[in-house]
N, C-alpha and C. Protein backbone atom coordinates (compact mmCIF):
# COMPACT_ATOMS: atom_id res chain seq x y z
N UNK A 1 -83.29 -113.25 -1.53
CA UNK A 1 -82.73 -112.81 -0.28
C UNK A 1 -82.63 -114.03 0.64
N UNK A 2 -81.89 -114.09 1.51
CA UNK A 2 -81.64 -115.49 2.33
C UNK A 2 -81.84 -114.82 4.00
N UNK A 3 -82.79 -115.76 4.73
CA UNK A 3 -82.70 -115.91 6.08
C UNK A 3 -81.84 -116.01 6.79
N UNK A 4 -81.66 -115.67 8.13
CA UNK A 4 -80.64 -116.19 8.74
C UNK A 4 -80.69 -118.12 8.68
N UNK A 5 -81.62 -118.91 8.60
CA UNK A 5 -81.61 -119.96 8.83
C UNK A 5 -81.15 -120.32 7.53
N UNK A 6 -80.77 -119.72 6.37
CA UNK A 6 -79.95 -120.09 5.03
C UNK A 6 -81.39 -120.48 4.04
N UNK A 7 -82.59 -120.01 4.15
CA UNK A 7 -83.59 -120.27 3.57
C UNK A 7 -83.55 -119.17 2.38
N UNK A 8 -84.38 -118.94 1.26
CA UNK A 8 -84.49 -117.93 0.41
C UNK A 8 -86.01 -117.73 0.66
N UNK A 9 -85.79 -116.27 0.25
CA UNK A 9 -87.37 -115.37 0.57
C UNK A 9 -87.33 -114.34 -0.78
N UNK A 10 -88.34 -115.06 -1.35
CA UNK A 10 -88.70 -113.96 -2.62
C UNK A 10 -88.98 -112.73 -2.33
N UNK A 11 -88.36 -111.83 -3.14
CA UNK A 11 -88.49 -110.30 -2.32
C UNK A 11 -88.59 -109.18 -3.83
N UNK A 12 -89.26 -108.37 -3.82
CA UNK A 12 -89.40 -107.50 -4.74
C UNK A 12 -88.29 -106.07 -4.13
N UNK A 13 -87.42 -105.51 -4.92
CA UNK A 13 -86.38 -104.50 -4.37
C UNK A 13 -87.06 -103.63 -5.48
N UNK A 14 -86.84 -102.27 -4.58
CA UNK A 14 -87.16 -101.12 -5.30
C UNK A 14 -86.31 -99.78 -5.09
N UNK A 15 -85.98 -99.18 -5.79
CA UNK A 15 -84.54 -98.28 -5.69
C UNK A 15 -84.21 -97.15 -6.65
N UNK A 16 -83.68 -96.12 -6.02
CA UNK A 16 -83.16 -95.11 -6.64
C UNK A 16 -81.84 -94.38 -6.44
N UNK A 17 -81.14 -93.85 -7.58
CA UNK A 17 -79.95 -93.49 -7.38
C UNK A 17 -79.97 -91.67 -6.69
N UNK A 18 -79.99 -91.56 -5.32
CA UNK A 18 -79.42 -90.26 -4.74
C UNK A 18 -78.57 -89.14 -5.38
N UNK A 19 -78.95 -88.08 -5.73
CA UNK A 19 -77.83 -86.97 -6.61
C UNK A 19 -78.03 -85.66 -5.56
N UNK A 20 -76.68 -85.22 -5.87
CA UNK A 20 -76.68 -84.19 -4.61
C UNK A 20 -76.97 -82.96 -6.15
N UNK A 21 -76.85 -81.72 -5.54
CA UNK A 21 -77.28 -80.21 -6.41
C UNK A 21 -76.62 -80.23 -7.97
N UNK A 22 -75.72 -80.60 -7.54
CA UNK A 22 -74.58 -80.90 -9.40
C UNK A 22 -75.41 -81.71 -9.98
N UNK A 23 -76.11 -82.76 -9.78
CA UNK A 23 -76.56 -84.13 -10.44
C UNK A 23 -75.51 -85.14 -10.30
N UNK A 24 -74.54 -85.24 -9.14
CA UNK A 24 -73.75 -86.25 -8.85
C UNK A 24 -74.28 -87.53 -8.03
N UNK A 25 -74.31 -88.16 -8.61
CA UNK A 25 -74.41 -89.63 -7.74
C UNK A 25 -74.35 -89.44 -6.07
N UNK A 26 -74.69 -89.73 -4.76
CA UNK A 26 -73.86 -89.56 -3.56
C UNK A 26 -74.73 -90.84 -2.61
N UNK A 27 -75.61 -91.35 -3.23
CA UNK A 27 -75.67 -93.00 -2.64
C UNK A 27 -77.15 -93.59 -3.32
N UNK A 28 -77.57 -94.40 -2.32
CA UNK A 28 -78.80 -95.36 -3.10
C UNK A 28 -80.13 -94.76 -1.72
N UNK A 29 -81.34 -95.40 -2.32
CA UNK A 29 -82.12 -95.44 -1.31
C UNK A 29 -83.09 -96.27 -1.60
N UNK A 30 -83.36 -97.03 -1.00
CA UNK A 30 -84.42 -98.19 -1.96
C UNK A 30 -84.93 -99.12 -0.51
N UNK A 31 -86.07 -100.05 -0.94
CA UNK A 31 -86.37 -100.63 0.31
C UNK A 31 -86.32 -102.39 -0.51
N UNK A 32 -86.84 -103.39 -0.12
CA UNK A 32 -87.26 -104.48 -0.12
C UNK A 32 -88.70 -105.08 0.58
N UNK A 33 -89.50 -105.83 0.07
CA UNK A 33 -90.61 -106.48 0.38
C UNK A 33 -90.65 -107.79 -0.02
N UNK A 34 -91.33 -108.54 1.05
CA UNK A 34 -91.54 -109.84 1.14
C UNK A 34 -92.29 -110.03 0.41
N UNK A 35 -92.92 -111.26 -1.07
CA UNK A 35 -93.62 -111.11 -1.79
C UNK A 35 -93.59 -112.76 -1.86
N UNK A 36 -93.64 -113.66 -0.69
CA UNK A 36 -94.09 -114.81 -0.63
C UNK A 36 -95.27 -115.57 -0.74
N UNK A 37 -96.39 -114.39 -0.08
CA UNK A 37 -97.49 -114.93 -0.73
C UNK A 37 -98.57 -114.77 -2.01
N UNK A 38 -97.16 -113.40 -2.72
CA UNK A 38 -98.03 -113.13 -3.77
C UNK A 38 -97.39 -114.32 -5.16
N UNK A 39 -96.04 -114.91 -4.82
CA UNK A 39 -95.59 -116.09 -5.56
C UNK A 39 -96.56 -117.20 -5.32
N UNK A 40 -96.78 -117.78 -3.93
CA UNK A 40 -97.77 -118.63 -3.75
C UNK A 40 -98.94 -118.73 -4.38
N UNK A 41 -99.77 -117.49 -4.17
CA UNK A 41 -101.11 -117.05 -5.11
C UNK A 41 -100.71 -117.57 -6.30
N UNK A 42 -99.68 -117.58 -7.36
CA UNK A 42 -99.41 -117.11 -8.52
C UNK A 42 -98.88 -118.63 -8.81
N UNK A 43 -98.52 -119.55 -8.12
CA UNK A 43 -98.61 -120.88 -8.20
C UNK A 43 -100.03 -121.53 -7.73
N UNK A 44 -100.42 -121.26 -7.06
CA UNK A 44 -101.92 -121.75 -6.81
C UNK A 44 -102.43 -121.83 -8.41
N UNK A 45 -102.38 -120.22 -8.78
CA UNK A 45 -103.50 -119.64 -9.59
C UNK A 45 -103.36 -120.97 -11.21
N UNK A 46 -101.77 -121.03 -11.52
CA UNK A 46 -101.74 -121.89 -12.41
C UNK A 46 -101.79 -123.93 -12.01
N UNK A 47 -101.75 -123.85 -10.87
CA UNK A 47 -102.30 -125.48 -10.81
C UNK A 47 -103.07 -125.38 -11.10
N UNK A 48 -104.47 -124.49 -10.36
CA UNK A 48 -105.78 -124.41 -10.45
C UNK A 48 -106.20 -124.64 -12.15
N UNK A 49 -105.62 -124.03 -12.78
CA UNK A 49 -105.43 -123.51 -14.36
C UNK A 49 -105.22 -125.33 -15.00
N UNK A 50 -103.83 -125.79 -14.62
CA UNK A 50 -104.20 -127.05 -14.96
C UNK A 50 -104.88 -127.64 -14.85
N UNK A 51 -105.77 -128.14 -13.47
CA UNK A 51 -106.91 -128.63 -13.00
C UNK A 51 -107.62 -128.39 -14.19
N UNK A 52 -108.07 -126.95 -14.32
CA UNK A 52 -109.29 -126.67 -15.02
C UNK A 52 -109.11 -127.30 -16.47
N UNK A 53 -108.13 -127.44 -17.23
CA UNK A 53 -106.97 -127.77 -18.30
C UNK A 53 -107.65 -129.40 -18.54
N UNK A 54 -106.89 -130.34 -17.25
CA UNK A 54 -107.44 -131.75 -17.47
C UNK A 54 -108.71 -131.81 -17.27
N UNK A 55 -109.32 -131.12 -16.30
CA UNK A 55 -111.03 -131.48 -16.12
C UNK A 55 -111.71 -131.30 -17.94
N UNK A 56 -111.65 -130.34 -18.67
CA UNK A 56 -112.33 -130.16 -19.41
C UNK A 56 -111.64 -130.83 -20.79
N UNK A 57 -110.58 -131.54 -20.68
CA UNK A 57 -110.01 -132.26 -21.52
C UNK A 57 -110.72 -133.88 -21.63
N UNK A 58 -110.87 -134.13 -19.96
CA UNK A 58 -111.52 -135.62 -19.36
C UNK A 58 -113.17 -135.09 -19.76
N UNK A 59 -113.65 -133.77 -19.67
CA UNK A 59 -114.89 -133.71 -20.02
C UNK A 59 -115.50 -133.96 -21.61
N UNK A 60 -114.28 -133.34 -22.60
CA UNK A 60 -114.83 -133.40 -23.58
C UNK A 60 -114.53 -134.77 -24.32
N UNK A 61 -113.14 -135.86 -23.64
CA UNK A 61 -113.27 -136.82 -24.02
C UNK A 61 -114.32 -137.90 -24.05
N UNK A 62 -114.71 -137.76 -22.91
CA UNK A 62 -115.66 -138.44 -21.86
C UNK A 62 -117.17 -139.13 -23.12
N UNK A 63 -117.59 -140.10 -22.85
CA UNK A 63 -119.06 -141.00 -23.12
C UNK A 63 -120.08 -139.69 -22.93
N UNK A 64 -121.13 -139.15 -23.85
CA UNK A 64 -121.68 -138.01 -23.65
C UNK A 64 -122.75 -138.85 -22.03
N UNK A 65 -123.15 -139.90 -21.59
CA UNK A 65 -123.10 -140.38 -20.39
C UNK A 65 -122.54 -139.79 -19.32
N UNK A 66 -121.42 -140.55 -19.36
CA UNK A 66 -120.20 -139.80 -18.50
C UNK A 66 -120.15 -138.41 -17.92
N UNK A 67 -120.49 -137.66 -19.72
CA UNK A 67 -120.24 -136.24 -19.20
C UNK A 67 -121.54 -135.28 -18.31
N UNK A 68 -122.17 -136.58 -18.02
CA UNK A 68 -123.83 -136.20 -17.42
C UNK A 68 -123.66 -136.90 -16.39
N UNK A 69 -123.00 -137.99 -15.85
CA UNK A 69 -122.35 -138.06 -14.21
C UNK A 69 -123.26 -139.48 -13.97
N UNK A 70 -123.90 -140.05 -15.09
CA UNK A 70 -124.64 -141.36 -15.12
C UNK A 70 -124.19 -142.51 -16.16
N UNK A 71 -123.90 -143.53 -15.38
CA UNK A 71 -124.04 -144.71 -15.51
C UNK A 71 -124.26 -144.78 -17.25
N UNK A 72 -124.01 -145.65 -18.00
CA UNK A 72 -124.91 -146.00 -19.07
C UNK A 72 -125.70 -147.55 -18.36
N UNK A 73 -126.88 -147.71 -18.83
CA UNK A 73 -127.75 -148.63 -17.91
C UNK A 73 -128.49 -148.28 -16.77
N UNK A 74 -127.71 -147.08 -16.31
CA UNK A 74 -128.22 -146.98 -14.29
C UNK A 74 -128.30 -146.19 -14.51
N UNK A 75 -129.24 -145.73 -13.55
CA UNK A 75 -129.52 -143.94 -13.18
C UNK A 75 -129.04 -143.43 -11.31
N UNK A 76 -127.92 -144.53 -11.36
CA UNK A 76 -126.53 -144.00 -9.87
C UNK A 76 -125.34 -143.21 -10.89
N UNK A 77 -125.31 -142.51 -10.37
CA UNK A 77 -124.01 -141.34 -10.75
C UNK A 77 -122.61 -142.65 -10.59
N UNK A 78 -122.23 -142.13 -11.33
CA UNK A 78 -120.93 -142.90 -11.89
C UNK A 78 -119.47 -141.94 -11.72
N UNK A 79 -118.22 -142.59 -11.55
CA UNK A 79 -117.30 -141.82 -11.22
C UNK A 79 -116.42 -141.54 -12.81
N UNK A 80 -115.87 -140.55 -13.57
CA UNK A 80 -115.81 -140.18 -14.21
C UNK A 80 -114.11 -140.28 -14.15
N UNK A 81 -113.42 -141.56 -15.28
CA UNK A 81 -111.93 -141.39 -14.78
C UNK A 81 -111.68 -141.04 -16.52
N UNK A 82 -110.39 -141.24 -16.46
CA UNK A 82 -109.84 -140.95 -17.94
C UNK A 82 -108.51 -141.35 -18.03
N UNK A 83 -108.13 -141.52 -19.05
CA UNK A 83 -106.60 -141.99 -19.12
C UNK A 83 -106.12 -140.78 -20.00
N UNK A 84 -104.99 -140.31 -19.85
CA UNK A 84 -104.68 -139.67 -21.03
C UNK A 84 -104.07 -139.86 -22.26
């Protein structure tokens, strides 16, 4: 659906076809809803999903060190990178 400002707005339409006593067709009746932040959620939900995706990819690659947040040599927590 488009804004007046020429933007698009995800919208869920819902609808039924009107019949008068015969079972003839004689119009529509249906509404529309804004469903912008349930698309948002639903992109969140799968970044998050990747996140979780590379974290445990960088985890299981990882120096069994590494995957314990220490140093090999030191006992200062170490930053944990990865290449893919």
């Amino acid at each position: 659906m488009l804004r007046k400002d020429g933007s698009t707005v995800p919208v869920e339409i819902v609808g039924k076809l009107l019949k008068n006593d015969a079972g003839l067709p004689v119009g529509f009746q249906g509404s529309t809803h804004d469903i912008t932040e349930r698309v948002a959620a639903r992109e969140e939900t799968a970044r998050l999903h990747e996140n979780e995706i590379r974290i445990n990819y960088s985890t299981h690659s990882a120096s069994p060190s590494a995957r314990l947040g220490v140093c090999p040599r030191s006992t200062k927590p170490c930053s944990v990178t990865s290449s893919p």
